[in-house]
C-alpha atoms as a PDB file:
ATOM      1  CA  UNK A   1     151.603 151.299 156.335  1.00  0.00           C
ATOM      2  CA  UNK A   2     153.496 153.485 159.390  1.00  0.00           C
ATOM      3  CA  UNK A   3     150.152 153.631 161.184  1.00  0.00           C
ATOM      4  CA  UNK A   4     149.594 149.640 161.129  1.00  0.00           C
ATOM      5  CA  UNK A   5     153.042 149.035 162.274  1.00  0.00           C
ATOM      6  CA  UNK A   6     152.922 151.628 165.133  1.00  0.00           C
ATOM      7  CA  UNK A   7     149.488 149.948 166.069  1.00  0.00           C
ATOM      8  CA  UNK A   8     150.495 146.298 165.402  1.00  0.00           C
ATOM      9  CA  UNK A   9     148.430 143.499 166.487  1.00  0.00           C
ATOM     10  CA  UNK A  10     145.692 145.699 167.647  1.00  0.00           C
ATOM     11  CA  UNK A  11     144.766 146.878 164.492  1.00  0.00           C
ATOM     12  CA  UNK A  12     143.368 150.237 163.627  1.00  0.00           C
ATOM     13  CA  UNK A  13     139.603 151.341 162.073  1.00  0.00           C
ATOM     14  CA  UNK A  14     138.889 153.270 158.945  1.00  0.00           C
ATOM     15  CA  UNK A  15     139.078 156.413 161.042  1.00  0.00           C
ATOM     16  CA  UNK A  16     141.988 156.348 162.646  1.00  0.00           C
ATOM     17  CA  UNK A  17     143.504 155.563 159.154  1.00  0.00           C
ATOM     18  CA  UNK A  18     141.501 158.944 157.786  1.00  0.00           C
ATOM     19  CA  UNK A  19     142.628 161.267 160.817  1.00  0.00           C
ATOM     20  CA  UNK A  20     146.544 159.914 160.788  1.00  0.00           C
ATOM     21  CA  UNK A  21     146.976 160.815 157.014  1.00  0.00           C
ATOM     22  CA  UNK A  22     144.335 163.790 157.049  1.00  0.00           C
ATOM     23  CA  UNK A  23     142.805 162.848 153.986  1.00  0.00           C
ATOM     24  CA  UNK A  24     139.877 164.693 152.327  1.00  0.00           C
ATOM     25  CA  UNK A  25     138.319 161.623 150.433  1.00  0.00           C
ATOM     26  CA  UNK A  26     137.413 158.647 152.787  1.00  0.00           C
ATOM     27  CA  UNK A  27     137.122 155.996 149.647  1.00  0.00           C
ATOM     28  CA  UNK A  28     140.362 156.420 148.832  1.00  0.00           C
ATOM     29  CA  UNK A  29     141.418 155.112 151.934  1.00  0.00           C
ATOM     30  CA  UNK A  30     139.504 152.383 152.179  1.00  0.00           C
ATOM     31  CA  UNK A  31     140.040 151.254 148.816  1.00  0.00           C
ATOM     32  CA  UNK A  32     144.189 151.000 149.562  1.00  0.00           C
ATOM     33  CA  UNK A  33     143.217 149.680 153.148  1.00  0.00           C
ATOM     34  CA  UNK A  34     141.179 147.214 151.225  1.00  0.00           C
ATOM     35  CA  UNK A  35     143.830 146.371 148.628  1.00  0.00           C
ATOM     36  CA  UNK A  36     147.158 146.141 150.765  1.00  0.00           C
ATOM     37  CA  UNK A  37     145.953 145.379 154.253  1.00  0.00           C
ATOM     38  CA  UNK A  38     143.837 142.456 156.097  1.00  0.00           C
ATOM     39  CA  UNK A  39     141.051 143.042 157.715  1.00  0.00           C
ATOM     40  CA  UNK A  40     138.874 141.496 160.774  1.00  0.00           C
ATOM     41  CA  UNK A  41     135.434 142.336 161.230  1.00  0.00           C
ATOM     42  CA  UNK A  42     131.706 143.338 159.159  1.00  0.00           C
ATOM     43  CA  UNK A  43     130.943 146.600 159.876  1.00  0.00           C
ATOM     44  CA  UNK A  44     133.441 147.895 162.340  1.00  0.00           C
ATOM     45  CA  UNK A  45     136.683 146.375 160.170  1.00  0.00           C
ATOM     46  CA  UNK A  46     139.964 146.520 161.782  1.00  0.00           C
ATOM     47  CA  UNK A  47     143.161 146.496 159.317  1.00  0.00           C
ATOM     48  CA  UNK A  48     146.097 144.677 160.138  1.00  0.00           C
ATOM     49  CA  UNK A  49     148.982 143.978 157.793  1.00  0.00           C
ATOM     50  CA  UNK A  50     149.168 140.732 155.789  1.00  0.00           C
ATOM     51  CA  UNK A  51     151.590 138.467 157.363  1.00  0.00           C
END
């Protein structure tokens, strides 16, 4: 949640989510990215936070 309020409207990608909390498995991350987050785009998804 710290990394898509320090980004804000810009958004971030799957792996700038992976290298900020340096975290071995990448499904786990997308899976609470998925869950808790919105997201903009197909194959290149940017999170944002729900508003």
């Amino acid at each position: 949640m710290e990394l898509a309020v320090i980004k804000g409207e810009e958004g971030f990608t799957l792996q700038e989510a992976i290298q900020w909390c340096e975290a071995e498995n990448v499904y786990s991350v997308r899976r609470i990215c998925n869950e808790f987050l919105e997201c903009e785009g197909q194959r290149y998804k940017r999170y944002y936070l729900k508003t």
